[in-house]
PDB file of N, CA and C in Angstrom:
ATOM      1  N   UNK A   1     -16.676 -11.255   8.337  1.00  0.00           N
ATOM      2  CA  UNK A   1     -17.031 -12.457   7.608  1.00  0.00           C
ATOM      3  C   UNK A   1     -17.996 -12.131   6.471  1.00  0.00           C
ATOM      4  N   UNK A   2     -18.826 -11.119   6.738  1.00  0.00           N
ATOM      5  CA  UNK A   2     -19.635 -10.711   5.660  1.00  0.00           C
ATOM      6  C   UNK A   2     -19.094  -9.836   4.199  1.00  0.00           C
ATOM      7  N   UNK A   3     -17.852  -9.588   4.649  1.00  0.00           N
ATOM      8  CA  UNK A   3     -17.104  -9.309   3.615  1.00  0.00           C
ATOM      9  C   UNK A   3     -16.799 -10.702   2.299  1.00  0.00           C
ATOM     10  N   UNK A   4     -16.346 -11.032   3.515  1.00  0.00           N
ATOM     11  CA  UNK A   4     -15.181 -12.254   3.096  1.00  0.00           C
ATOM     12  C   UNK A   4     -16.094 -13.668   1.954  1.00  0.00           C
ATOM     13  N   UNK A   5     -17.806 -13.415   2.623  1.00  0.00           N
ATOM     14  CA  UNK A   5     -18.811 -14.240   2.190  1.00  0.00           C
ATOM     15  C   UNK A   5     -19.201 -13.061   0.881  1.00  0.00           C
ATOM     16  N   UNK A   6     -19.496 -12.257   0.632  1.00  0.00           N
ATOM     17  CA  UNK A   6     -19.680 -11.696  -0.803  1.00  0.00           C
ATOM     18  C   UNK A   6     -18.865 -11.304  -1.342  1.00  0.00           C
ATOM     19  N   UNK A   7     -17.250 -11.522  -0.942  1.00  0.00           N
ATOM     20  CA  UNK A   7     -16.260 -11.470  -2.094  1.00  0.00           C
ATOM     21  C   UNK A   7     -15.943 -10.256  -2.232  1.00  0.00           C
ATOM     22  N   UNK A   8     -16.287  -9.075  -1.165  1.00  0.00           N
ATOM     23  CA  UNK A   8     -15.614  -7.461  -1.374  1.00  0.00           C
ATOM     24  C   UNK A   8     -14.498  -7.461  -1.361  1.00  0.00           C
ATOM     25  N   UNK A   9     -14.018  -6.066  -1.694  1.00  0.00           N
ATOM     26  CA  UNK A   9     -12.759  -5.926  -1.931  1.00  0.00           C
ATOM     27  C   UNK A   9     -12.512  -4.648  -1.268  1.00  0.00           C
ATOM     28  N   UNK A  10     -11.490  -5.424   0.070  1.00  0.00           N
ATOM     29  CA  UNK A  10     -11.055  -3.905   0.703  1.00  0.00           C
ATOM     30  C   UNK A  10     -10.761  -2.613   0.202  1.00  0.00           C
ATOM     31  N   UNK A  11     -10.610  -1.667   1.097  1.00  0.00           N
ATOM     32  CA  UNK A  11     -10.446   0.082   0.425  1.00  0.00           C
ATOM     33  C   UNK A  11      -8.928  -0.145   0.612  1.00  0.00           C
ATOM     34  N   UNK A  12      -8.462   0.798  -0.210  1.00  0.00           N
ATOM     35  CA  UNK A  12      -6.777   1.217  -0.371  1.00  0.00           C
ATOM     36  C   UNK A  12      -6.014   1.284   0.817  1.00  0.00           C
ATOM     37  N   UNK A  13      -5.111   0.781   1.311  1.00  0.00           N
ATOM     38  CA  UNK A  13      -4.624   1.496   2.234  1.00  0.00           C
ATOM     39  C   UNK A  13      -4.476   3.012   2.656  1.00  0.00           C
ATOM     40  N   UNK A  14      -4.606   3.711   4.070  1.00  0.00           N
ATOM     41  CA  UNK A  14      -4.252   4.921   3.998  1.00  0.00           C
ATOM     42  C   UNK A  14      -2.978   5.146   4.536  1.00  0.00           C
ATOM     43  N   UNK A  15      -2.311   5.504   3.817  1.00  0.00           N
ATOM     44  CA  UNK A  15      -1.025   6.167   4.988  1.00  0.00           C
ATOM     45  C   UNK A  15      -1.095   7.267   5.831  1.00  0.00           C
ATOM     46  N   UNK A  16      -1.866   8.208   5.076  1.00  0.00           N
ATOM     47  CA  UNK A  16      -1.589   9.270   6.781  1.00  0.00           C
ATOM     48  C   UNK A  16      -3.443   9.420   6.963  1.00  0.00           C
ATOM     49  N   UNK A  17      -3.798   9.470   7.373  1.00  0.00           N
ATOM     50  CA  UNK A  17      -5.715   9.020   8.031  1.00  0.00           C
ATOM     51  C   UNK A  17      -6.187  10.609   8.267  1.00  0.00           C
ATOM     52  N   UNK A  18      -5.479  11.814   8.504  1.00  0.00           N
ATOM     53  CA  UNK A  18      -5.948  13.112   8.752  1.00  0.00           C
ATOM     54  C   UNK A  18      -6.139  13.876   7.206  1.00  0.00           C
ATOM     55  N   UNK A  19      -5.383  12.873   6.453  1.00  0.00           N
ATOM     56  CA  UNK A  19      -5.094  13.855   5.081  1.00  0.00           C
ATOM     57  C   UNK A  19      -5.821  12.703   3.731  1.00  0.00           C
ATOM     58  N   UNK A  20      -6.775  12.265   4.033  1.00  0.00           N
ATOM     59  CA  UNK A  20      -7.565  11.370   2.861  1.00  0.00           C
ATOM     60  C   UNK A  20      -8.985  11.324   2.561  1.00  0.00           C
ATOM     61  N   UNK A  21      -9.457  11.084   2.096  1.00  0.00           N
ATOM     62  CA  UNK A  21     -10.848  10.891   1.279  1.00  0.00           C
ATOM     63  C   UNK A  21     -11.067   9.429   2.044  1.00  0.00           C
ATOM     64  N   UNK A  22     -10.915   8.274   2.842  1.00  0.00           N
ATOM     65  CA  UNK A  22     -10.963   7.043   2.828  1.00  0.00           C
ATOM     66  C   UNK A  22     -12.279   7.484   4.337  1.00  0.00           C
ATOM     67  N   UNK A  23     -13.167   6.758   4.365  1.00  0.00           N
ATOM     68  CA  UNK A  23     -14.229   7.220   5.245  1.00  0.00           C
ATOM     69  C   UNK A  23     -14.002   6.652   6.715  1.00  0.00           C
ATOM     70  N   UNK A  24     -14.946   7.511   7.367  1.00  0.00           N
ATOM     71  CA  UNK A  24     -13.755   7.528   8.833  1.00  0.00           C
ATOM     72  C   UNK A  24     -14.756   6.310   9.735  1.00  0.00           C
ATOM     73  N   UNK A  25     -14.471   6.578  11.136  1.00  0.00           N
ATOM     74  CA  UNK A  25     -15.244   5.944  11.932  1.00  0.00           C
ATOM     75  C   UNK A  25     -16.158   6.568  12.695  1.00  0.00           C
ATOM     76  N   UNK A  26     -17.264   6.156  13.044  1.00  0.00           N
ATOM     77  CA  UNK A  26     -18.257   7.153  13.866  1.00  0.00           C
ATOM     78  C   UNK A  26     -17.324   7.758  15.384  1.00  0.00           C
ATOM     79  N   UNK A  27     -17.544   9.485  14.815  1.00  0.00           N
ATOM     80  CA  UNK A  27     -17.186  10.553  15.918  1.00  0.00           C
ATOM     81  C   UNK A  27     -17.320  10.196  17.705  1.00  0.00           C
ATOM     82  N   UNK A  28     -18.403   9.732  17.720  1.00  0.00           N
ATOM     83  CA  UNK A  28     -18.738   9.493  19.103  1.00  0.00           C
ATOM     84  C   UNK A  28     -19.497   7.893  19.298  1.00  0.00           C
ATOM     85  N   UNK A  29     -20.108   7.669  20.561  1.00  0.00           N
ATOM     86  CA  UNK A  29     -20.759   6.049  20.675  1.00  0.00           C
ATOM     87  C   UNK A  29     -22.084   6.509  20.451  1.00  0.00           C
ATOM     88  N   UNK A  30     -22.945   7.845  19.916  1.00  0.00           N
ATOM     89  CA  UNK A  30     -24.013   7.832  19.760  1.00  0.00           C
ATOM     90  C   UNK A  30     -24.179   7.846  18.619  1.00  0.00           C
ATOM     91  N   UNK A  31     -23.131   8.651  17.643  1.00  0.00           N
ATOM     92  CA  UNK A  31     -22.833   8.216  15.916  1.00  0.00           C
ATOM     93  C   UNK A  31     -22.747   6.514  15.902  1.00  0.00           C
ATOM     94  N   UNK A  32     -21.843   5.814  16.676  1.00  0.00           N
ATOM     95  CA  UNK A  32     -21.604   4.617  16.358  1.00  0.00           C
ATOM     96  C   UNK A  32     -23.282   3.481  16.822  1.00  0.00           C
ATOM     97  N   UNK A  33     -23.635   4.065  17.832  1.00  0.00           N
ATOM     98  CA  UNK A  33     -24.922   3.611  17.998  1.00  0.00           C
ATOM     99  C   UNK A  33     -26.478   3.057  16.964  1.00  0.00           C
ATOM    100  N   UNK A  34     -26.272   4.434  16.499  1.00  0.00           N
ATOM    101  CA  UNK A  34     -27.180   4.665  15.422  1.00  0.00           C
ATOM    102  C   UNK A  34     -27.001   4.105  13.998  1.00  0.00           C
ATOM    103  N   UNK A  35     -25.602   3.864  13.982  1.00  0.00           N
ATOM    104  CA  UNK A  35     -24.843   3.195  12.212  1.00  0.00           C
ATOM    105  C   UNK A  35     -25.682   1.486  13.353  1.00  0.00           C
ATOM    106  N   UNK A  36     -25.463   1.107  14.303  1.00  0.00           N
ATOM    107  CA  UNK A  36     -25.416  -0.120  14.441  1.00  0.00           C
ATOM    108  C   UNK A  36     -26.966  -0.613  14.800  1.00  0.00           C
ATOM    109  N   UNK A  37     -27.172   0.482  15.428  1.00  0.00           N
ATOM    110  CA  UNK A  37     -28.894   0.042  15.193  1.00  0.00           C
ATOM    111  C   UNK A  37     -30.038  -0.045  13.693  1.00  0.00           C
ATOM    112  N   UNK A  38     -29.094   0.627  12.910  1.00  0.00           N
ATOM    113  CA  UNK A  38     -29.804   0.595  11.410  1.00  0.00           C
ATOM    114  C   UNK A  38     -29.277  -0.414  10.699  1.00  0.00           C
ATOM    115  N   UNK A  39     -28.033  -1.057  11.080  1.00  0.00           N
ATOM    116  CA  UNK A  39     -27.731  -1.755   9.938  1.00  0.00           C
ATOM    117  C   UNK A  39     -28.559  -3.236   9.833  1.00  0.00           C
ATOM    118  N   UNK A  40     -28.555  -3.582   8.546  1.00  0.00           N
ATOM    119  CA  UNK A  40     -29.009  -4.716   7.908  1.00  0.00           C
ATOM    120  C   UNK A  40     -28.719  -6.202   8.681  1.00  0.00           C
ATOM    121  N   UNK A  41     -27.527  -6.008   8.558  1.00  0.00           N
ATOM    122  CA  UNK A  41     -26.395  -6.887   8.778  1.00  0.00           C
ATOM    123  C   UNK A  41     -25.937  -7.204   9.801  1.00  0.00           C
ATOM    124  N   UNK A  42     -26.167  -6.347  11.267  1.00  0.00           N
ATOM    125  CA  UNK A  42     -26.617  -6.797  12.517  1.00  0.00           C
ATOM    126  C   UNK A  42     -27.538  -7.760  12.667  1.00  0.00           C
ATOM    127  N   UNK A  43     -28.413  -6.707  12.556  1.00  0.00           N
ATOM    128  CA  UNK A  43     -29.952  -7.520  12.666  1.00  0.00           C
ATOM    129  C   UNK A  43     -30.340  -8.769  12.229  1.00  0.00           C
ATOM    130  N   UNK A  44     -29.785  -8.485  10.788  1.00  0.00           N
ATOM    131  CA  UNK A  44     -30.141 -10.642  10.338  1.00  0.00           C
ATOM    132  C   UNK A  44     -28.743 -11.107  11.099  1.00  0.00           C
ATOM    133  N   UNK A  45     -27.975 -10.673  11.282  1.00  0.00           N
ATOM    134  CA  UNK A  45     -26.380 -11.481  12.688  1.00  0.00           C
ATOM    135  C   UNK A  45     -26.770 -11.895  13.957  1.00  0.00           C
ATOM    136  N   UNK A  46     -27.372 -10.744  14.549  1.00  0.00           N
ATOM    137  CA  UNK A  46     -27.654 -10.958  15.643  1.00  0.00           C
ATOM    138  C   UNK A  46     -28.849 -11.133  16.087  1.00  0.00           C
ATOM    139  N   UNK A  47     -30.103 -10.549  15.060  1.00  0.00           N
ATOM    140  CA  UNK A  47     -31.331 -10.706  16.024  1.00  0.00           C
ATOM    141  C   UNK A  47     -31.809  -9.416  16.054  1.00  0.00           C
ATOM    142  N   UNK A  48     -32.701  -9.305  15.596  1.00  0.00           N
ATOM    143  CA  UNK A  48     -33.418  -7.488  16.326  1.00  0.00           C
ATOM    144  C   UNK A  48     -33.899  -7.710  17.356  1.00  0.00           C
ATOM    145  N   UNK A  49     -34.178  -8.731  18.390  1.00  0.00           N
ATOM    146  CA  UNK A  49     -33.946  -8.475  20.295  1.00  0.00           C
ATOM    147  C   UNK A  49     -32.994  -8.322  20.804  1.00  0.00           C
ATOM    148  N   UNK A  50     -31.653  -8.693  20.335  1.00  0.00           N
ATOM    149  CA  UNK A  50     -30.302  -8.398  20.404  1.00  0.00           C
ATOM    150  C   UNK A  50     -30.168  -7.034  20.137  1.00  0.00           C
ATOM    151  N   UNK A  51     -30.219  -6.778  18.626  1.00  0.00           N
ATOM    152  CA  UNK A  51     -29.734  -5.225  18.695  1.00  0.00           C
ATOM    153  C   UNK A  51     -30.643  -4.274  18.828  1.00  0.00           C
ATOM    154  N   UNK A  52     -31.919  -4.092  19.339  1.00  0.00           N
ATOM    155  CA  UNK A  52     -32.338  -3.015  19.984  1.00  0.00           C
ATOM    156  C   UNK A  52     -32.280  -3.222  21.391  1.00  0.00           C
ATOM    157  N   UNK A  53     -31.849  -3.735  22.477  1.00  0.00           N
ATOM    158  CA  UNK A  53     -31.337  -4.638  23.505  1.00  0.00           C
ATOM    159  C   UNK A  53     -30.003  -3.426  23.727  1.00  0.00           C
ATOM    160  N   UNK A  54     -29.519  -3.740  22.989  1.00  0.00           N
ATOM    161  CA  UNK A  54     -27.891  -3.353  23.378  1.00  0.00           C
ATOM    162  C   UNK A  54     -27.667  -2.138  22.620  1.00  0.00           C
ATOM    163  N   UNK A  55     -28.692  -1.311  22.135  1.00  0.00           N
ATOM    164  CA  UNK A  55     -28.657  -0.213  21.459  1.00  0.00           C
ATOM    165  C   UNK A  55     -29.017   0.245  22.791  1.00  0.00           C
ATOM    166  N   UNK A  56     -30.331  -0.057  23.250  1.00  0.00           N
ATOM    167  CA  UNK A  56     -30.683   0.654  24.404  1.00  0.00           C
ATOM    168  C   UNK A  56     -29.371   0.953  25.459  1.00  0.00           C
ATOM    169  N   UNK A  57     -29.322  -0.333  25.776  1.00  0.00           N
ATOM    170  CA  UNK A  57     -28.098  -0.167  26.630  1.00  0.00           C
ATOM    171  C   UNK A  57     -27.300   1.305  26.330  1.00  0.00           C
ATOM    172  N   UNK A  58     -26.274   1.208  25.050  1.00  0.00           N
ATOM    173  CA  UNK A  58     -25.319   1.894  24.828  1.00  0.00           C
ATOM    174  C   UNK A  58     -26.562   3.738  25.024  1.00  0.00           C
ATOM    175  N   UNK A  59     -27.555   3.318  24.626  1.00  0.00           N
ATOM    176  CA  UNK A  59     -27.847   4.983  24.439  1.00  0.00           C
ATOM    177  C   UNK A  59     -27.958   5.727  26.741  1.00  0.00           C
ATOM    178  N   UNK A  60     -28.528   4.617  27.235  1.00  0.00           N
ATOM    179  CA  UNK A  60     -28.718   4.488  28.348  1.00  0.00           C
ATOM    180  C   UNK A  60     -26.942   5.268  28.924  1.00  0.00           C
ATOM    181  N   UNK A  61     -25.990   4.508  28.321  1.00  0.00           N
ATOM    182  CA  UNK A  61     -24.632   4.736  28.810  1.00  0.00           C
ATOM    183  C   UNK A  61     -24.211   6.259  28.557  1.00  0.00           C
ATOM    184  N   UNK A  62     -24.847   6.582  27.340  1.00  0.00           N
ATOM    185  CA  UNK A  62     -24.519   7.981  26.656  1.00  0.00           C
ATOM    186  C   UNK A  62     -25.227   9.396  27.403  1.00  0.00           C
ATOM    187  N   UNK A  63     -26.178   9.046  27.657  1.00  0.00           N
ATOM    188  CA  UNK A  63     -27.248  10.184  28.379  1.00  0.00           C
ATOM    189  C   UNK A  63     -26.401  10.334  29.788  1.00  0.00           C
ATOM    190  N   UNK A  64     -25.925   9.163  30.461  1.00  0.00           N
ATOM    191  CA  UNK A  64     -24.844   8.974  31.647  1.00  0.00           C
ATOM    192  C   UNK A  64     -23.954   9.827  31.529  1.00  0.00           C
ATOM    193  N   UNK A  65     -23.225   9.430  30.783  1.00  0.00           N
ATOM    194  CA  UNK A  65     -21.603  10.388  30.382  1.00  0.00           C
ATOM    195  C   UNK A  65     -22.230  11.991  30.398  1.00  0.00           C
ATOM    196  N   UNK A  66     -23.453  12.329  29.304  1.00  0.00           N
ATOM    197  CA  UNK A  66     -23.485  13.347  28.787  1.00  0.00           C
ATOM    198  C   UNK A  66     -24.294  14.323  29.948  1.00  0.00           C
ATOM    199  N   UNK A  67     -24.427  13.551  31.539  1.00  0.00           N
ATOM    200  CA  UNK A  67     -24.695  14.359  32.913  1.00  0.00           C
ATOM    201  C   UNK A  67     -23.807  14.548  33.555  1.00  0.00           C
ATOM    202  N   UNK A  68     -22.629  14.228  33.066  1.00  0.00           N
ATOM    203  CA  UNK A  68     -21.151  14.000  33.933  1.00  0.00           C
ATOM    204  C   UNK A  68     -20.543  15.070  33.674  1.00  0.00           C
ATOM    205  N   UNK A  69     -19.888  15.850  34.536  1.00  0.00           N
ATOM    206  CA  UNK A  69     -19.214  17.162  34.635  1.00  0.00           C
ATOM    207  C   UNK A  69     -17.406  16.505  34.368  1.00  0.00           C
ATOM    208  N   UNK A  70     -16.930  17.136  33.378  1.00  0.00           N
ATOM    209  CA  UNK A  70     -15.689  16.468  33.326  1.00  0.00           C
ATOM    210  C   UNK A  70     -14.700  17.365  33.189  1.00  0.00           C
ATOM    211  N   UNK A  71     -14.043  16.815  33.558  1.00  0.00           N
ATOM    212  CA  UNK A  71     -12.017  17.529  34.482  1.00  0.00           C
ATOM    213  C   UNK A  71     -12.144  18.968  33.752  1.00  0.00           C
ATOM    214  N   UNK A  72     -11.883  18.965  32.354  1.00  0.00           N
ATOM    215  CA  UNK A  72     -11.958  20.068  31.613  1.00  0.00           C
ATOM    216  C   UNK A  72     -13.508  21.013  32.040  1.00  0.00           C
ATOM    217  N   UNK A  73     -14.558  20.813  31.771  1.00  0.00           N
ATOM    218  CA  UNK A  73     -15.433  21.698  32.694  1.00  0.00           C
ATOM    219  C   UNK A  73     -14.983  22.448  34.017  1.00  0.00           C
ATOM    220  N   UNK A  74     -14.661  21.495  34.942  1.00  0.00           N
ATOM    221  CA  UNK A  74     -14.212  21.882  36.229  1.00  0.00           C
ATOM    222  C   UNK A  74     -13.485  22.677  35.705  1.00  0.00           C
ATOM    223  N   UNK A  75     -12.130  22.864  35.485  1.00  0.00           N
ATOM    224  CA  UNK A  75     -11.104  23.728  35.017  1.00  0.00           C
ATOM    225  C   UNK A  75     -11.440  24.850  34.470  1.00  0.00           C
ATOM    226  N   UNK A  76     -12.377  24.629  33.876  1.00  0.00           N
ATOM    227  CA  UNK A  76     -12.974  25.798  32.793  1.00  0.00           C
ATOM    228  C   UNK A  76     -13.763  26.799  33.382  1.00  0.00           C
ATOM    229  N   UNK A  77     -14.781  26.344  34.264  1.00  0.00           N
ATOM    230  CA  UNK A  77     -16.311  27.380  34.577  1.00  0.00           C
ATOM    231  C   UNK A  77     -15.869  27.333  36.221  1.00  0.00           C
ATOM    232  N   UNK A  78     -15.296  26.125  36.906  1.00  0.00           N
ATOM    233  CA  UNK A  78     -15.758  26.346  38.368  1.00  0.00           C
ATOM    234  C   UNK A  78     -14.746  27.432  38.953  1.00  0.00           C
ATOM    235  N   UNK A  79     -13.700  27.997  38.462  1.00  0.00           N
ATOM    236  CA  UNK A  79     -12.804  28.757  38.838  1.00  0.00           C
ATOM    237  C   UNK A  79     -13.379  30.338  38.576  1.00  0.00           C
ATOM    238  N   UNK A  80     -14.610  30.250  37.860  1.00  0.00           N
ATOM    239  CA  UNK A  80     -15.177  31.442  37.246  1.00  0.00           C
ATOM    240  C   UNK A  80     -16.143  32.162  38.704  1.00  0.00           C
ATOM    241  N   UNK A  81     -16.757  31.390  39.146  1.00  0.00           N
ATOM    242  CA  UNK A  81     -17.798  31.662  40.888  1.00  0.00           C
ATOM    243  C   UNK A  81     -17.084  31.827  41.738  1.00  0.00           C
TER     244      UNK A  81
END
C-alpha cells in the first residue's frame, strides 16, 4: 500500500531471476530480520513495540535453528567417529 500511496513505479519484470541485475530477497530470516527491524516504514505501520517485539521473537527463532544439528550434518561428520 505504501507503494501504491506515493505513486512508485514497479521494477521490470524478470524472466529468468538467476541471470539479472533486479535485487533479490534477503538470503536467510536473519538478513530478512534486520532489513525489517530498520525499516522506516514498519515502524511508523506498525509501532516500534511491535517491531522490536517480533524482531526479538524471529532472532530468538534463529539462534534455535542455528543449535540444531541437521540431516545433512548427520550425514556428513557422524559417519566420520
Amino acid at each position: 500500500m505504501d507503494g501504491v500511496k506515493r505513486q512508485l513505479e514497479p521494477p521490470e519484470p524478470v524472466s529468468n531471476p538467476y541471470d539479472s541485475s533486479a535485487e533479490t530477497l534477503p538470503q536467510c530470516l536473519m538478513d530478512a530480520v534486520t532489513l525489517f527491524e530498520t525499516s522506516e516504514l514498519y515502524r511508523q505501520s506498525f509501532g516500534t513495540t511491535f517491531v522490536n517485539y517480533y524482531s526479538h521473537i524471529k532472532k530468538a527463532e534463529w539462534n534455535r535453528y542455528l543449535t540444531t544439528v541437521s540431516e545433512w550434518e548427520e550425514r556428513e561428520y557422524f559417519t566420520l567417529f
